[in-house]
Protein backbone atom coordinates (compact mmCIF):
# COMPACT_ATOMS: atom_id res chain seq x y z
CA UNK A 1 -143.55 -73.51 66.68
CA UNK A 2 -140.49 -75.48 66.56
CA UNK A 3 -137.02 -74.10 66.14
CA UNK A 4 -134.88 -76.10 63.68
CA UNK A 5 -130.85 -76.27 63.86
CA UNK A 6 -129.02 -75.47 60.99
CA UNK A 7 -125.59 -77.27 60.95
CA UNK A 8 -123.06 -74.94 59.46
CA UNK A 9 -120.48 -77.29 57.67
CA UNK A 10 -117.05 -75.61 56.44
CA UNK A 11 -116.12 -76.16 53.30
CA UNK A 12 -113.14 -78.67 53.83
CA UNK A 13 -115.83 -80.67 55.40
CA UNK A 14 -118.56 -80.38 52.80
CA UNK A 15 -116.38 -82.86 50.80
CA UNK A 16 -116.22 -85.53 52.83
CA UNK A 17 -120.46 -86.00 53.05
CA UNK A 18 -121.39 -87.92 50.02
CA UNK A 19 -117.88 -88.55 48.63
CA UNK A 20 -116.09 -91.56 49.78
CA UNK A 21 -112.79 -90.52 48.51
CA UNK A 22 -112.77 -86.84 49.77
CA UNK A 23 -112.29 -85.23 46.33
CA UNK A 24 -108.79 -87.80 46.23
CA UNK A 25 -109.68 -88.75 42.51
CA UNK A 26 -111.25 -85.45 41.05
CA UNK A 27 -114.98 -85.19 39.50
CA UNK A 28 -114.79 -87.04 35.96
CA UNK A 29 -117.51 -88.64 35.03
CA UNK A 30 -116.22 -92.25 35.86
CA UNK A 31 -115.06 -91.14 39.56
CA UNK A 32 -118.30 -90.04 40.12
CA UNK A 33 -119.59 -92.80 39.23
CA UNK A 34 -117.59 -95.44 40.98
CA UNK A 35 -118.12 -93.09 43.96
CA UNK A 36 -121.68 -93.38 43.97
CA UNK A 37 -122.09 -97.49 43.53
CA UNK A 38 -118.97 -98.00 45.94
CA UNK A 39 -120.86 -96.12 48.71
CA UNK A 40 -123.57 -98.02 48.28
CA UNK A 41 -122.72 -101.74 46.54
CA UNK A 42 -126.11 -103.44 46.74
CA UNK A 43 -128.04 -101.37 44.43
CA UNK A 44 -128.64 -102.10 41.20
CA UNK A 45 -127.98 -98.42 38.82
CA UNK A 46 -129.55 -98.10 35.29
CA UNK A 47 -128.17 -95.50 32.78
CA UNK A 48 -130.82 -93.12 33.88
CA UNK A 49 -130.51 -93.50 37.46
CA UNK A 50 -127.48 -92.05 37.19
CA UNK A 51 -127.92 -89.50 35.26
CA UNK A 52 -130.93 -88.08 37.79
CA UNK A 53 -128.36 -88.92 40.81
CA UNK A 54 -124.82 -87.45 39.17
CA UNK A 55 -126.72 -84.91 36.71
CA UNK A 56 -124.20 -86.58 33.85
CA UNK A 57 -124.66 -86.68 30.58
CA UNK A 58 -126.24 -90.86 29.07
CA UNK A 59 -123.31 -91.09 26.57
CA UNK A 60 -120.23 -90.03 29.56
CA UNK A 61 -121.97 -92.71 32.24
CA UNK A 62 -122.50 -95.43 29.23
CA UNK A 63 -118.77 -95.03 28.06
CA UNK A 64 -117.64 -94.70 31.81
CA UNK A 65 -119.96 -98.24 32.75
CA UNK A 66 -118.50 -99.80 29.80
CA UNK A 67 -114.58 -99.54 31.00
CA UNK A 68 -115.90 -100.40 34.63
CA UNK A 69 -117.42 -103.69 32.80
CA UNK A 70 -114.53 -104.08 31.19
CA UNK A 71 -112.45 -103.92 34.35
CA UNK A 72 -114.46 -106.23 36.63
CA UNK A 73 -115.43 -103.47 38.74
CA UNK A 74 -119.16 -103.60 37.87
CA UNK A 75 -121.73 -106.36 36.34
CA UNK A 76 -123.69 -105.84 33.88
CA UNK A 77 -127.30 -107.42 33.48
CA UNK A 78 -129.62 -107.64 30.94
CA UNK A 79 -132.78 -108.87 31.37
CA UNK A 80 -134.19 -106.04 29.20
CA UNK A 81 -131.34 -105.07 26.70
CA UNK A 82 -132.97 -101.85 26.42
CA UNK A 83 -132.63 -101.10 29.74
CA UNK A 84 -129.45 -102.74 31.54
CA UNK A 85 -128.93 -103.62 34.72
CA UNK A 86 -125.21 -102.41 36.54
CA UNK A 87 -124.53 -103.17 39.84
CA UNK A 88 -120.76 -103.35 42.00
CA UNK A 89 -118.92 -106.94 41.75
CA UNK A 90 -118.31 -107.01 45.17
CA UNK A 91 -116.31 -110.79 44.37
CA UNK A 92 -113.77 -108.21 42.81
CA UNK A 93 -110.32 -107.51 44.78
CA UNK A 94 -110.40 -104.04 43.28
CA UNK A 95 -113.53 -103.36 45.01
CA UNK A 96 -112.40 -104.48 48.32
CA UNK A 97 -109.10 -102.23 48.00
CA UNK A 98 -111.71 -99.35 47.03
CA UNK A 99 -113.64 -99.86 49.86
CA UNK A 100 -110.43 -99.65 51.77
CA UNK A 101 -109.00 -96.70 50.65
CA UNK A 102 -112.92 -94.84 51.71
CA UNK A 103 -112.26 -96.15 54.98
CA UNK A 104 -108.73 -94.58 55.33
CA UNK A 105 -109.92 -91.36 54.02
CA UNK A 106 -112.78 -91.23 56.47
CA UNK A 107 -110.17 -92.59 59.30
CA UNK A 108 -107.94 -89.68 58.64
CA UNK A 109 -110.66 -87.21 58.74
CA UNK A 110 -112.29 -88.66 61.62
CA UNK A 111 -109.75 -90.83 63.67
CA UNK A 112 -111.71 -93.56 63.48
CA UNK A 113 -110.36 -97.16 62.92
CA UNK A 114 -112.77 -98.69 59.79
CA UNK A 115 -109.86 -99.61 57.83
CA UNK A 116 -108.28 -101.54 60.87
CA UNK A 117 -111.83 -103.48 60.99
CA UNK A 118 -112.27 -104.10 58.33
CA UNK A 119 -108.59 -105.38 57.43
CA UNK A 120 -109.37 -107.45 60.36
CA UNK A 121 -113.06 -109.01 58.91
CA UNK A 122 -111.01 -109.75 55.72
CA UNK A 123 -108.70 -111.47 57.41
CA UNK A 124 -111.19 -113.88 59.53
CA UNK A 125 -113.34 -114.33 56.37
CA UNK A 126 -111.11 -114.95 53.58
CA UNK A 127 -107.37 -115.47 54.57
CA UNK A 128 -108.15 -117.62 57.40
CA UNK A 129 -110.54 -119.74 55.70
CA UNK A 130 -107.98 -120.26 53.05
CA UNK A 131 -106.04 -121.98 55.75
CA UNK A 132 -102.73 -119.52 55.28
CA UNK A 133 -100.54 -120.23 58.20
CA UNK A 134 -98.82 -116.62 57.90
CA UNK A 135 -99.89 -114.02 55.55
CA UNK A 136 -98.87 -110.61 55.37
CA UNK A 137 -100.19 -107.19 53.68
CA UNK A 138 -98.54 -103.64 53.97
CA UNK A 139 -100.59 -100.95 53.84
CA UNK A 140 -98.37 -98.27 53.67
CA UNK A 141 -94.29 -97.69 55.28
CA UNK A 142 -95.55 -97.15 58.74
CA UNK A 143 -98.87 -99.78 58.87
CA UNK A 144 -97.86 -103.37 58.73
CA UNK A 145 -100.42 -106.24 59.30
CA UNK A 146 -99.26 -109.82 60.09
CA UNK A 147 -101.63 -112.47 60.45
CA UNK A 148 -100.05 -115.43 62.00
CA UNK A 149 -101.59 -118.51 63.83
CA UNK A 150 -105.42 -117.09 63.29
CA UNK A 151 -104.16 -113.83 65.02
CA UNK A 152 -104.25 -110.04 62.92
CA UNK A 153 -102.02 -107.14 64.26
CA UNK A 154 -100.11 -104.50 63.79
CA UNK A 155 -96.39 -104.82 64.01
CA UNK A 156 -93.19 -101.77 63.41
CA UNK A 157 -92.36 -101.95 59.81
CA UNK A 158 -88.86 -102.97 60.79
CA UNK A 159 -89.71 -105.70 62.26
CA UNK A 160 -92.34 -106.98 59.35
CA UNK A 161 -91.36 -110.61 57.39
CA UNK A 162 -93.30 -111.02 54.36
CA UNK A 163 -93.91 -115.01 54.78
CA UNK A 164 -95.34 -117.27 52.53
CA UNK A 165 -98.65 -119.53 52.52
């Protein structure tokens, strides 16, 4: 007979597993939500998907899909008006600074450097191809990013220009 292992997980860890934002936002309806389709953007969520996956009530996760709709954060489809269609508008900025924000969370927690990456993919795919000759983004007082001449890094605040396309 095989033995399993049981992986004992404190509780200050317990929030981290299936919540992108670590508890950040709280548990309303509409954080739970966003949570759940930002963790996993490809998917397509009807009303009663999740309901079975966030144990919500249909009327909180219709009002709470409606002001993400309303937003740009999600698309709505409807092939079959009865049934709609939501999935993540991952053209939306706000969803790239969401996706952000889970990767600093989990790169405090962990140490890890998925922000950094992925700051660094953004900048390749979208500012560079948008043929910016300097471009600039600060992250917070301490993290400055300055892309300049095709190259991303990190420089001391103090010594950060914001320069213009």
């Amino acid at each position: 007979m095989e033995r399993e292992e049981i992986l004992i997980i404190d509780k200050n860890e317990e929030r981290y597993l299936n919540n992108p934002y670590g508890g950040l936002f709280g548990n309303a309806a509409i954080v739970q939500i966003v949570e759940e389709m930002i963790s996993d953007p490809f998917i397509e969520y009807r009303v009663k998907d999740l309901q079975e996956l966030l144990d919500l009530s249909p009327t909180s996760i219709t009002n709470s899909l409606k002001t993400l709709v309303n937003i740009g954060l999600i698309i709505k489809e409807e092939q079959d008006p009865q049934r709609p269609v939501y999935r993540i508008n991952t053209q939306s900025k706000k969803f790239r600074a969401l996706t952000l924000l889970a990767f600093a969370v989990n790169d405090d927690h962990t140490g890890s450097h998925l922000m950094d990456h992925e700051i660094e993919r953004c900048y390749q795919e979208i500012v560079k191809a948008t043929h910016f000759k300097n471009y600039a983004l600060t992250l917070t007082k301490n993290d400055f990013y300055r892309c300049s001449r095709g190259v991303l890094k990190a420089v001391p605040y103090t010594h950060a220009v914001v320069a213009t396309a």
